[in-house]
PDB file of N, CA and C in Angstrom:
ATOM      1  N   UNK A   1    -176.361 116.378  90.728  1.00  0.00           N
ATOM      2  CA  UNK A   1    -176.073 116.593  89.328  1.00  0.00           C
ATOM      3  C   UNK A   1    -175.399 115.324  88.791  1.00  0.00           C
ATOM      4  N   UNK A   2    -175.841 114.628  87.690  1.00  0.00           N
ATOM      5  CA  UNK A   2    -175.603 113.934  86.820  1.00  0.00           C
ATOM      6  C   UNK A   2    -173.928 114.098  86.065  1.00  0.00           C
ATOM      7  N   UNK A   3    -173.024 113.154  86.635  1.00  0.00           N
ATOM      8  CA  UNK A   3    -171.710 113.492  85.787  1.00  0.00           C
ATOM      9  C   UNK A   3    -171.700 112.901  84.265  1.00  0.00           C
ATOM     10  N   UNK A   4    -171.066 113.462  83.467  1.00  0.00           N
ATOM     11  CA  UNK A   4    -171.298 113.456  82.104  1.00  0.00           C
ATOM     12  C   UNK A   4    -170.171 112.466  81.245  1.00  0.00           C
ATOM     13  N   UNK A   5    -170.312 111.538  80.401  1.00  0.00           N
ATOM     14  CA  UNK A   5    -169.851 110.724  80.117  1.00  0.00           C
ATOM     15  C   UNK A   5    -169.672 111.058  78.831  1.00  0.00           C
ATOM     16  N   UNK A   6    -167.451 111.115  79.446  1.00  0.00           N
ATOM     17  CA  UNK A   6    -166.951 111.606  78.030  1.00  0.00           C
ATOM     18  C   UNK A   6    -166.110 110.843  77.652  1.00  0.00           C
ATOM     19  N   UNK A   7    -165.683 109.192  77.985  1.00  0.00           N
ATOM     20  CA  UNK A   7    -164.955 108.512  77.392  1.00  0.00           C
ATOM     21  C   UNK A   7    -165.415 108.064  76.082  1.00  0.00           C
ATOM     22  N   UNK A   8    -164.242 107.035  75.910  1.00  0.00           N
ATOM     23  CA  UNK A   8    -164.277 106.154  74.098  1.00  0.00           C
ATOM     24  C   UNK A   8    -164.823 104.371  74.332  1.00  0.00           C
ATOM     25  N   UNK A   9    -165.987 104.676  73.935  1.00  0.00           N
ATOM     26  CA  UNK A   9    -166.587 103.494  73.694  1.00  0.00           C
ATOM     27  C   UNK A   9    -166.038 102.373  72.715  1.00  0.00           C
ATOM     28  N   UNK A  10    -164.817 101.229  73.388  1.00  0.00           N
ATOM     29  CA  UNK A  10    -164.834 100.540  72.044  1.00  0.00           C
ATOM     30  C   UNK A  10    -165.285  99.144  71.962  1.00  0.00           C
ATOM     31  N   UNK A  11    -165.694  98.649  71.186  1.00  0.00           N
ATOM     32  CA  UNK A  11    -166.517  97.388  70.922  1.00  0.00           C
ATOM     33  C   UNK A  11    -166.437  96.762  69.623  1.00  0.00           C
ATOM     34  N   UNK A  12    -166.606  95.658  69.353  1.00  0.00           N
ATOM     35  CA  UNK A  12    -166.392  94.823  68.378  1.00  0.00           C
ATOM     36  C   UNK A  12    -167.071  93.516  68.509  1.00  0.00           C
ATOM     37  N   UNK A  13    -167.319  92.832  66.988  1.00  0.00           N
ATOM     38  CA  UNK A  13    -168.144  91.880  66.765  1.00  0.00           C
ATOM     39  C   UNK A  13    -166.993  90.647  65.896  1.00  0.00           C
ATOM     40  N   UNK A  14    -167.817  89.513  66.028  1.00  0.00           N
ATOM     41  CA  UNK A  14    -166.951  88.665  64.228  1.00  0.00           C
ATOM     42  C   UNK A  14    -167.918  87.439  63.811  1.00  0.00           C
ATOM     43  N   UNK A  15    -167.908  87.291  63.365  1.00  0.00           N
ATOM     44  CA  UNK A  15    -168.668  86.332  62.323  1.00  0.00           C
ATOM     45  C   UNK A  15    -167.792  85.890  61.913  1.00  0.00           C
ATOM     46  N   UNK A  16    -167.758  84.300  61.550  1.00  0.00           N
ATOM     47  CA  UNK A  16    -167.543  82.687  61.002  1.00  0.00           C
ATOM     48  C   UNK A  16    -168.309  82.726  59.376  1.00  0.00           C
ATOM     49  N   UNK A  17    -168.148  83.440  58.060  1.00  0.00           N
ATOM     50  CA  UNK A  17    -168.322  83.446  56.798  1.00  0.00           C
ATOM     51  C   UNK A  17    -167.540  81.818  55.817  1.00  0.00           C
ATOM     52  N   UNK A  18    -168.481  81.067  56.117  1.00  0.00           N
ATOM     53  CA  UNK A  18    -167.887  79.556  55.269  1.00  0.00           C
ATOM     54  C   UNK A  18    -167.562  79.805  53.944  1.00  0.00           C
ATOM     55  N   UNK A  19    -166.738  80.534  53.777  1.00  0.00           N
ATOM     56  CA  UNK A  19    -166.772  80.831  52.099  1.00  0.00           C
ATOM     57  C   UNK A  19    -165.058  81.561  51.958  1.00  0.00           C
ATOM     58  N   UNK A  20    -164.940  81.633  50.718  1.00  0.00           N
ATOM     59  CA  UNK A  20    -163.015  82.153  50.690  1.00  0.00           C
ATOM     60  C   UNK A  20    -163.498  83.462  50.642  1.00  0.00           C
ATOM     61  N   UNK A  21    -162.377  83.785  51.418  1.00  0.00           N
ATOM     62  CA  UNK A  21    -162.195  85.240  51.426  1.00  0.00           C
ATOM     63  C   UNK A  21    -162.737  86.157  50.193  1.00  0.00           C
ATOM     64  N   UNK A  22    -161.904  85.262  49.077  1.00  0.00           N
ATOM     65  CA  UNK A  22    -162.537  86.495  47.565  1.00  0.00           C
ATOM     66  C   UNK A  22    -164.155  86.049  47.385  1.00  0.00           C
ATOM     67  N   UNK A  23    -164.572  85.031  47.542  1.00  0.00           N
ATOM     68  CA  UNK A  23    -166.024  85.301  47.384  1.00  0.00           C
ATOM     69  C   UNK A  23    -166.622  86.138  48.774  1.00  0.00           C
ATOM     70  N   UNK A  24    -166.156  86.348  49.400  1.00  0.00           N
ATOM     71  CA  UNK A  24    -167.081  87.120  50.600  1.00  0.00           C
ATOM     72  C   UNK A  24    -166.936  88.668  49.830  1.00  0.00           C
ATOM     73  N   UNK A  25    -165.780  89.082  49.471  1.00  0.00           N
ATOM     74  CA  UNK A  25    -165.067  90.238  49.150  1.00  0.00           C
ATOM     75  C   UNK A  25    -165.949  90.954  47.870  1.00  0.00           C
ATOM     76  N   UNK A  26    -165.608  89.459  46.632  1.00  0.00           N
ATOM     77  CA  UNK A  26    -166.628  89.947  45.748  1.00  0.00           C
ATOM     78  C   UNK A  26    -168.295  90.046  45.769  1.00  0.00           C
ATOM     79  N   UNK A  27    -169.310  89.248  46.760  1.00  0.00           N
ATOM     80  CA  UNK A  27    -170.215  89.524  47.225  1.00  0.00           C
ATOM     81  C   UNK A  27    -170.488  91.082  48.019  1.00  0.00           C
ATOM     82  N   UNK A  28    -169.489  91.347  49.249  1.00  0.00           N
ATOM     83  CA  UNK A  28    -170.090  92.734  49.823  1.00  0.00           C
ATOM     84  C   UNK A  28    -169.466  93.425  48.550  1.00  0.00           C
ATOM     85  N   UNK A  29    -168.687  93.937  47.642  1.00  0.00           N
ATOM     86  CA  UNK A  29    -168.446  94.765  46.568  1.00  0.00           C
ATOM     87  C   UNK A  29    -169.834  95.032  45.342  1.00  0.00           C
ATOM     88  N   UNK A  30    -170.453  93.800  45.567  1.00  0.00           N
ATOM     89  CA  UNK A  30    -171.544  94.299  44.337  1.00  0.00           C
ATOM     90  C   UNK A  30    -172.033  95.063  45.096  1.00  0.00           C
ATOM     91  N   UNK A  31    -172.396  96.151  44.482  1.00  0.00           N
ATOM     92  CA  UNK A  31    -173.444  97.070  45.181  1.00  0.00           C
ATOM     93  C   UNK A  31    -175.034  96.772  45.226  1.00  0.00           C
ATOM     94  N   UNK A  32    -175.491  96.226  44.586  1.00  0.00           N
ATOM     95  CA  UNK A  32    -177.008  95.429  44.537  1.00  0.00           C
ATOM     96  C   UNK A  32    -177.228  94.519  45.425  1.00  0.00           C
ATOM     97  N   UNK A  33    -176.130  93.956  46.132  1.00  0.00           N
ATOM     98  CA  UNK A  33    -175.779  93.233  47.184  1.00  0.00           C
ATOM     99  C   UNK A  33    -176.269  93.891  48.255  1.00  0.00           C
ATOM    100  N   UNK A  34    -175.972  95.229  48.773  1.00  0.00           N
ATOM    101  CA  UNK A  34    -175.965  95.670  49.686  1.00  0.00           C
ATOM    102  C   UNK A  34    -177.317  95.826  50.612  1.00  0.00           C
ATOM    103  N   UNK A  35    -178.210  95.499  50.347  1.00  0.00           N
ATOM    104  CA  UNK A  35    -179.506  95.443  50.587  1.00  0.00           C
ATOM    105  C   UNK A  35    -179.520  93.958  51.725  1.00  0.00           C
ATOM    106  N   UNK A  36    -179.069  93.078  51.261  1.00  0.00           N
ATOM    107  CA  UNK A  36    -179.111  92.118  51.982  1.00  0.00           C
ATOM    108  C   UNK A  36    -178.045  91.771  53.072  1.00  0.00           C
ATOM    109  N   UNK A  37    -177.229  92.529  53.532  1.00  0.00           N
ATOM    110  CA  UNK A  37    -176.502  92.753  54.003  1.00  0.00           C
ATOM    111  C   UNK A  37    -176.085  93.872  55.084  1.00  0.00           C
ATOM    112  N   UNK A  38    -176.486  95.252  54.958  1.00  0.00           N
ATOM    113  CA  UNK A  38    -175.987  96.265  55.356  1.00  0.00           C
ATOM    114  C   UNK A  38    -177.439  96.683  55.711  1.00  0.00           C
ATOM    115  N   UNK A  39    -177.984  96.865  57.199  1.00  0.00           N
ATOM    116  CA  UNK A  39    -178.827  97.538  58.017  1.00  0.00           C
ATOM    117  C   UNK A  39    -179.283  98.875  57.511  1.00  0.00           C
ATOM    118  N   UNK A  40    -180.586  98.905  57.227  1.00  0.00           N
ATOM    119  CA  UNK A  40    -180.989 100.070  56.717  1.00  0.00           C
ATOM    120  C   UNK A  40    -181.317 100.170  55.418  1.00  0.00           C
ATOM    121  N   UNK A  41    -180.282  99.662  54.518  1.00  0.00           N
ATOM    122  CA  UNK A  41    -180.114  99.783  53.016  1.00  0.00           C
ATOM    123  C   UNK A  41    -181.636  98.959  52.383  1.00  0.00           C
ATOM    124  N   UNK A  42    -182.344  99.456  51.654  1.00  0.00           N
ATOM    125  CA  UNK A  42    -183.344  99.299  50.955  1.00  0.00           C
ATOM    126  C   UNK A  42    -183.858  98.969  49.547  1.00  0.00           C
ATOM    127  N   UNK A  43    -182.649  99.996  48.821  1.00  0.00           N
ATOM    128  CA  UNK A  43    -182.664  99.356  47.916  1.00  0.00           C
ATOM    129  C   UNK A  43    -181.028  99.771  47.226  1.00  0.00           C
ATOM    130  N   UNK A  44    -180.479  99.594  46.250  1.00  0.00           N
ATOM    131  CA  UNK A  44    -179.002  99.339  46.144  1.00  0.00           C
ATOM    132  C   UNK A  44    -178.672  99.451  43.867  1.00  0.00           C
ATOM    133  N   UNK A  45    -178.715  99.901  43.667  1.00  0.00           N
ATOM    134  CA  UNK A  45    -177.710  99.875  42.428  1.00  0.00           C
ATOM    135  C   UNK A  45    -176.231 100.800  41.721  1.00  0.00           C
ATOM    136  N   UNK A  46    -176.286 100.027  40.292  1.00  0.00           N
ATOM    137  CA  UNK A  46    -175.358 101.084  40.003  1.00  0.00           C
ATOM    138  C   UNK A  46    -175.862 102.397  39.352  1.00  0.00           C
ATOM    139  N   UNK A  47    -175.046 103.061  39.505  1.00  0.00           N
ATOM    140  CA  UNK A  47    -174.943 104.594  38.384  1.00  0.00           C
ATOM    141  C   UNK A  47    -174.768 104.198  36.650  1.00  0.00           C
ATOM    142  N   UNK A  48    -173.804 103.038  37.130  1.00  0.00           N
ATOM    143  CA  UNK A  48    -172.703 103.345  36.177  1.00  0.00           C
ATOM    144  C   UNK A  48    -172.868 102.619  35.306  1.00  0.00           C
ATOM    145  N   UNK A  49    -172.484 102.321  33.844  1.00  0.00           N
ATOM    146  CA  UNK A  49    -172.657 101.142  32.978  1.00  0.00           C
ATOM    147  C   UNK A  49    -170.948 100.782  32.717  1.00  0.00           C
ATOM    148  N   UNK A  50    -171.196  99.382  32.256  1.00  0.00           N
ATOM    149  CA  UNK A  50    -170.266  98.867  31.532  1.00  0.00           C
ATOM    150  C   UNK A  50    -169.723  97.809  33.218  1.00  0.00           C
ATOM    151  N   UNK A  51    -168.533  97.474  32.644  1.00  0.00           N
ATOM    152  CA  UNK A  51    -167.791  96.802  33.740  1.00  0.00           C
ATOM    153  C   UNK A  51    -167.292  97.489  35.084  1.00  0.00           C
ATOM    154  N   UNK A  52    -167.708  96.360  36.236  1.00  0.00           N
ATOM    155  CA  UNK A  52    -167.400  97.477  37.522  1.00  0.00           C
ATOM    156  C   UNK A  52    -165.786  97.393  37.436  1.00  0.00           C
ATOM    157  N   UNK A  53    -165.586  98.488  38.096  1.00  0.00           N
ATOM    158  CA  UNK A  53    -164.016  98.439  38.168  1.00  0.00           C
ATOM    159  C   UNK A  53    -163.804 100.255  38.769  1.00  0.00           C
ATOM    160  N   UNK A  54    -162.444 101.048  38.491  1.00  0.00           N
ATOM    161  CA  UNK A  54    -162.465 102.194  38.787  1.00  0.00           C
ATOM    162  C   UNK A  54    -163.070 102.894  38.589  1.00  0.00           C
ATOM    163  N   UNK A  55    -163.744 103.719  38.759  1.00  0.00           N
ATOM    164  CA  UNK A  55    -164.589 104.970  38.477  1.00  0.00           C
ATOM    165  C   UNK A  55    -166.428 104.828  38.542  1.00  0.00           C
ATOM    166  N   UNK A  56    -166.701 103.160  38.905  1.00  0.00           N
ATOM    167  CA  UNK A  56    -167.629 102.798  38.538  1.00  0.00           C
ATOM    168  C   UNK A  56    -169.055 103.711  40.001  1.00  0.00           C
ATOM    169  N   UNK A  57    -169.684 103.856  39.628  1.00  0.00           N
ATOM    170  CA  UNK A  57    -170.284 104.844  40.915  1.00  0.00           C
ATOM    171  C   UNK A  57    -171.904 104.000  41.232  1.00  0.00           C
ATOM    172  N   UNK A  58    -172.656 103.843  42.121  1.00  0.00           N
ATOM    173  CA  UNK A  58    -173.756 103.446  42.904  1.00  0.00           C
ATOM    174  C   UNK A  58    -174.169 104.234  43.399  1.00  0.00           C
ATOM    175  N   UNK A  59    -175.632 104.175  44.131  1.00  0.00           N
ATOM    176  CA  UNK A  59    -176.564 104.218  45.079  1.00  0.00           C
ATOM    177  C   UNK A  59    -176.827 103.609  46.068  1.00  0.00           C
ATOM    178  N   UNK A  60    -177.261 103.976  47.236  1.00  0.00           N
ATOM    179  CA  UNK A  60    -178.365 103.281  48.669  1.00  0.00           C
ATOM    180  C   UNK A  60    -179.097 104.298  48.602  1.00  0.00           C
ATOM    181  N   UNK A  61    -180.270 103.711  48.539  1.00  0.00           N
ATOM    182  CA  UNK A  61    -181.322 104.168  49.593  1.00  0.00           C
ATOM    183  C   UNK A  61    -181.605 103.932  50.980  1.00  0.00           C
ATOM    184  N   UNK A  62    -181.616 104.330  51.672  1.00  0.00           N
ATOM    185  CA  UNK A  62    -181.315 104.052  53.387  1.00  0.00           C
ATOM    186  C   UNK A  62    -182.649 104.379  54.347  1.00  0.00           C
ATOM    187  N   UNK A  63    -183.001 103.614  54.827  1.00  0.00           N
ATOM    188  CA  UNK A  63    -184.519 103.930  56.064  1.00  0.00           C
ATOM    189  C   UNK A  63    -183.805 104.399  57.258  1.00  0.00           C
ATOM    190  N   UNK A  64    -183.990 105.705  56.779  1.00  0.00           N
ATOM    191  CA  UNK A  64    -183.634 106.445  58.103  1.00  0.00           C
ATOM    192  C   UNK A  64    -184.154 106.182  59.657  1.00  0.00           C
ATOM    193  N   UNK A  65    -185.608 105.936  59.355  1.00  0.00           N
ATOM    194  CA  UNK A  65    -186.382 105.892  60.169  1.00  0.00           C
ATOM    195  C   UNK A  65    -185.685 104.716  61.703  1.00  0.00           C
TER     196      UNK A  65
END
């Protein structure tokens, strides 16, 4: 019989981004962005109109597959 594996897998990555912090920050924040960036994501906008800021709401579409 096969013993069953119940620990905590932990793992981690990092990437070298040549750019200041607030432009990396404000790049992954656009949400239309996210397509080029984030695995899966397909296509990416907002909900919302006017200026992003609080309350402002988006979409992904995601390939599940």
């Amino acid at each position: 019989m096969a013993a069953a594996f119940c620990g905590v897998v932990d793992s981690s990555a990092s990437i070298h981004i040549d750019r200041p912090p607030t432009d990396v920050f404000d790049f992954v924040m656009d949400v239309p962005n996210d397509a080029t960036w984030r695995t899966g994501v397909v296509e990416a906008a907002y909900t919302s109109s006017g200026p992003t800021g609080v309350g402002s709401t988006g979409f992904d579409r995601v390939d599940a597959r």
